[in-house]
C-alpha atoms as a PDB file:
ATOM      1  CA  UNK A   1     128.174 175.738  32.890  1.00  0.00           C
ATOM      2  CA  UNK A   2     129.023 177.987  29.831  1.00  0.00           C
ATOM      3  CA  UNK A   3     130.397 176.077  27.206  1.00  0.00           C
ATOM      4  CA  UNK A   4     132.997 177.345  24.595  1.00  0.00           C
ATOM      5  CA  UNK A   5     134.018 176.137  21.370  1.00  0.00           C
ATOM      6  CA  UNK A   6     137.360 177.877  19.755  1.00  0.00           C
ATOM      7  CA  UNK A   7     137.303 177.651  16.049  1.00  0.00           C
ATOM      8  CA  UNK A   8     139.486 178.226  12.911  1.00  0.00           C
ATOM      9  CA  UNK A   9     138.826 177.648   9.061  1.00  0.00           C
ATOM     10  CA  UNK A  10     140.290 179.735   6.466  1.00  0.00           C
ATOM     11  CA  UNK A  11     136.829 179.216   4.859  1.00  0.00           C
ATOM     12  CA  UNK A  12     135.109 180.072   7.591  1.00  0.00           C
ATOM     13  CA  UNK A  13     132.662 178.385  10.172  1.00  0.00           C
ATOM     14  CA  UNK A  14     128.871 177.918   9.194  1.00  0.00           C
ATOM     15  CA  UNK A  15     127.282 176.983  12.644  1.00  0.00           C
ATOM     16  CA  UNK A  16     128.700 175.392  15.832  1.00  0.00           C
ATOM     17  CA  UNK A  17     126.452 173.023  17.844  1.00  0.00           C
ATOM     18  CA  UNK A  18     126.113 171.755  21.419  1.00  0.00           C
ATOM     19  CA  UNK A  19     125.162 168.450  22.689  1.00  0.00           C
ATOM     20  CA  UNK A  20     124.083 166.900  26.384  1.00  0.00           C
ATOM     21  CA  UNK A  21     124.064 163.154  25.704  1.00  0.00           C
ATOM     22  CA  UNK A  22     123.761 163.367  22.435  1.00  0.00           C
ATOM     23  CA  UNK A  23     120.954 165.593  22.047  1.00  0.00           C
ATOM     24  CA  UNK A  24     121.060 168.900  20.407  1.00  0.00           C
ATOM     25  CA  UNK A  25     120.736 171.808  22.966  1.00  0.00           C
ATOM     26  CA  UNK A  26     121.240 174.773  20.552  1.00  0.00           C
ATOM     27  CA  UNK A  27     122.886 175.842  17.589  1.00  0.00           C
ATOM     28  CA  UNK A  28     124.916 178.917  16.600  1.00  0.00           C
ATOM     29  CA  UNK A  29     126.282 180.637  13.312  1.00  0.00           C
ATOM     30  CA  UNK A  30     128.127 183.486  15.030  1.00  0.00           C
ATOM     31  CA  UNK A  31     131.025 184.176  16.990  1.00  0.00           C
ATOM     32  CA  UNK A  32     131.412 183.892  20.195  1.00  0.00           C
ATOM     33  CA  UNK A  33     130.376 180.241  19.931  1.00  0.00           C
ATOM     34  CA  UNK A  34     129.327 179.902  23.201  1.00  0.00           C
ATOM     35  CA  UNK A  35     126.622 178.093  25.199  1.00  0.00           C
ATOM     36  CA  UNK A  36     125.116 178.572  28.830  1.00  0.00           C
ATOM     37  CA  UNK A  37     123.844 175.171  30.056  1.00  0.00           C
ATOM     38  CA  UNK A  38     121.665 176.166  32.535  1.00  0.00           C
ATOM     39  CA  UNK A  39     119.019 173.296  33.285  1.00  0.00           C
ATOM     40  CA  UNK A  40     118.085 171.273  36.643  1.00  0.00           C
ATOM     41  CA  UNK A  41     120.951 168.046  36.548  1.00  0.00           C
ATOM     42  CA  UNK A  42     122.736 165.717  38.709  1.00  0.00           C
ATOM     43  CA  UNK A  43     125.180 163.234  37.869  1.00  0.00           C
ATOM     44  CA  UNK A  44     128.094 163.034  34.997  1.00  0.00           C
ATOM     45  CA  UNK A  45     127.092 163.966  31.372  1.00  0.00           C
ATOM     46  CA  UNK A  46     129.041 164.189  28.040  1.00  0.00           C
ATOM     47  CA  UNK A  47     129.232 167.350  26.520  1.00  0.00           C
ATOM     48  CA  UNK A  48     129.942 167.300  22.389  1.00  0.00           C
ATOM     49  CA  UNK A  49     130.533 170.224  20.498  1.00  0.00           C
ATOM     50  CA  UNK A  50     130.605 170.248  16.244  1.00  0.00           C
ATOM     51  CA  UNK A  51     131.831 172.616  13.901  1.00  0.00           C
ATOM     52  CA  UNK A  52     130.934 172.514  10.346  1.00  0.00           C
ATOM     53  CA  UNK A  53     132.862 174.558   7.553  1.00  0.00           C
ATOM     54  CA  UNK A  54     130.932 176.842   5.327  1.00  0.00           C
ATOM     55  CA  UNK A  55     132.115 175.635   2.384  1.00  0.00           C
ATOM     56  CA  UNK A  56     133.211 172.072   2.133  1.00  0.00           C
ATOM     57  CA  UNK A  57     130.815 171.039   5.009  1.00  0.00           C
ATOM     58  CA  UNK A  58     133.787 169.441   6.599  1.00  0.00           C
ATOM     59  CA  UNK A  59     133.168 168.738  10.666  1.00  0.00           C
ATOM     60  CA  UNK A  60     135.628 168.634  13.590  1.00  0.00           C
ATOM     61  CA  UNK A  61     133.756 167.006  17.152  1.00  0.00           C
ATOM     62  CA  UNK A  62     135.324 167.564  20.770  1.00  0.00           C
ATOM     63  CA  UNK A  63     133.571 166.042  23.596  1.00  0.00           C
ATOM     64  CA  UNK A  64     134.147 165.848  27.113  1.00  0.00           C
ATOM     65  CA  UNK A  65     132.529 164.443  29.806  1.00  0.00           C
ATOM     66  CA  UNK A  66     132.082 166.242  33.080  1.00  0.00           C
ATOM     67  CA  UNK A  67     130.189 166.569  36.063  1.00  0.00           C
ATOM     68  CA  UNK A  68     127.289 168.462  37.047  1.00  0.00           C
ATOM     69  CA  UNK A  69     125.719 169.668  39.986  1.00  0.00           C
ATOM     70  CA  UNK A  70     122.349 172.374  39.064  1.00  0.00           C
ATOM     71  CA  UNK A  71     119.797 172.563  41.425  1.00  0.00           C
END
């Protein structure tokens, strides 16, 4: 599954990261923010995405949960 986070902050966007479950799968500072979850799974998982701003360290969280089938 390749997950993509769209962004926007006049002050700009300091790092984007990914979560399965809750834990942090990787981490990224530039555009595109996207992430290629490629690992064995089975079953439904929730997928979490936060962006921090660069300069106020505000955060804005989406997550979703789907279902995933990766032999």
């Amino acid at each position: 599954i390749t997950v993509k986070a769209q962004t926007a902050s006049e002050l700009g966007i300091e790092k984007v990261e990914f979560y399965v479950d809750n834990e942090l799968k990787e981490t990224l500072t530039e555009e595109p923010y996207q992430w290629l979850w490629d690992e064995t799974a089975f079953s439904t998982h929730t997928i979490k995405v936060t962006a921090y701003d660069i300069i106020t360290g505000n955060t804005a969280t989406d997550e979703q949960t789907v279902w995933i089938f990766n032999l």
